[in-house]
Protein backbone atom coordinates (compact mmCIF):
# COMPACT_ATOMS: atom_id res chain seq x y z
CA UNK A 1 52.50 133.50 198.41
CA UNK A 2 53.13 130.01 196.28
CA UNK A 3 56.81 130.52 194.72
CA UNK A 4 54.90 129.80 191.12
CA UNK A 5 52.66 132.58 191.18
CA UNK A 6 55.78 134.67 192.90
CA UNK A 7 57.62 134.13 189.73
CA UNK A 8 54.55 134.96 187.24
CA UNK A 9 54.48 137.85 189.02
CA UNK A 10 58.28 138.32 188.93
CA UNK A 11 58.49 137.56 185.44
CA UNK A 12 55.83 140.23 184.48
CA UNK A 13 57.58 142.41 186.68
CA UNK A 14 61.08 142.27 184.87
CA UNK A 15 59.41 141.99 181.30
CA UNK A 16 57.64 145.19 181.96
CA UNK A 17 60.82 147.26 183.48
CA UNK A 18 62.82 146.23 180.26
CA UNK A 19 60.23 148.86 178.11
CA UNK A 20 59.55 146.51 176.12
CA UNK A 21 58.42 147.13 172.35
CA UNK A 22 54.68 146.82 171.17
CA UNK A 23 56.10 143.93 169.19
CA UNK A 24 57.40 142.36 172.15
CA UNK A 25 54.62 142.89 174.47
CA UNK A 26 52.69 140.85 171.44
CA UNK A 27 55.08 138.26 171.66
CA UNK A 28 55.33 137.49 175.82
CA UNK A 29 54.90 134.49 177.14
CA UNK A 30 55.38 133.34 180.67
CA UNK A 31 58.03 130.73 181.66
CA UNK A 32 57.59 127.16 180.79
CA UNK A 33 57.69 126.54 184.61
CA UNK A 34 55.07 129.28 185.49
CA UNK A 35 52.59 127.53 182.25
CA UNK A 36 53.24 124.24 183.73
CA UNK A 37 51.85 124.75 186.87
CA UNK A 38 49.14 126.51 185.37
CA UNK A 39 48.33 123.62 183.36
CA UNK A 40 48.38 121.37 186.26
CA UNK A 41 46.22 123.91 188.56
CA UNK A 42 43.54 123.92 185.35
CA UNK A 43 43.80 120.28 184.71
CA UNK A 44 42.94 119.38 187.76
CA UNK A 45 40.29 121.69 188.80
CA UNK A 46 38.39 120.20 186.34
CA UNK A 47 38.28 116.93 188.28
CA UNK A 48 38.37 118.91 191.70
CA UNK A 49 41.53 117.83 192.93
CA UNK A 50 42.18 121.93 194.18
CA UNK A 51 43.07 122.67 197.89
CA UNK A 52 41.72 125.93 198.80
CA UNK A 53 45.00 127.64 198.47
CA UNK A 54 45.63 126.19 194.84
CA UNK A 55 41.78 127.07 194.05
CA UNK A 56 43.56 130.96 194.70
CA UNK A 57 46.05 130.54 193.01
CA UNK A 58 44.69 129.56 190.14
CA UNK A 59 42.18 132.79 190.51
CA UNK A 60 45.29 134.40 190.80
CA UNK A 61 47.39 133.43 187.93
CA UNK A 62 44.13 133.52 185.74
CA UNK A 63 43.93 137.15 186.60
CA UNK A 64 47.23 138.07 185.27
CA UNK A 65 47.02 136.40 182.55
CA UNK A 66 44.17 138.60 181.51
CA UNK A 67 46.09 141.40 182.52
CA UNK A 68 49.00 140.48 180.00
CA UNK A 69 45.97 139.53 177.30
CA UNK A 70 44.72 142.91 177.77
CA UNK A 71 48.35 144.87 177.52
CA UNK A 72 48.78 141.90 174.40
CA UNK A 73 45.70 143.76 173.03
CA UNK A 74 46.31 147.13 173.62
CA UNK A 75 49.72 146.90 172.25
CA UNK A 76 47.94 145.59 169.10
CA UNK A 77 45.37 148.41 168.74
CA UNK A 78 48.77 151.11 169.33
CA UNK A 79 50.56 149.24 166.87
CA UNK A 80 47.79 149.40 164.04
CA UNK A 81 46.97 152.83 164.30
CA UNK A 82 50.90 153.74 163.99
């Protein structure tokens, strides 16, 4: 596994075993080093300049970041019907 999407991992990891507040759920954001890369992996998939195992990681990193867009909104809904 690409050390990038070990650490987007990683950092979702750690955020999540701090119990983190709705508030602070709302606010997470990943790393400027993990967003960097994904810039570069989405920036150049558009001109399809992606090796096979960047085209995954990209799926990859994509996928969490839906995962933390859905806590983001879930955390939202909890916190408006407190």
């Amino acid at each position: 596994m690409d050390a990038v999407r070990t650490n987007a991992i990683d950092e979702i990891a750690e955020f999540l075993l701090t119990a983190p507040t709705l508030e602070q759920v709302i606010a997470f954001k990943a790393s400027a080093g993990v967003q960097e890369r994904l810039d570069d992996l989405l920036e150049r998939n558009k001109t399809g300049q992606l090796t096979a195992d960047e085209h995954e990681e990209l799926d990859e990193t994509l996928q969490l970041d839906l995962f933390v867009q859905f806590l983001k909104a879930k955390a939202k809904v909890k916190l408006a019907n407190k």
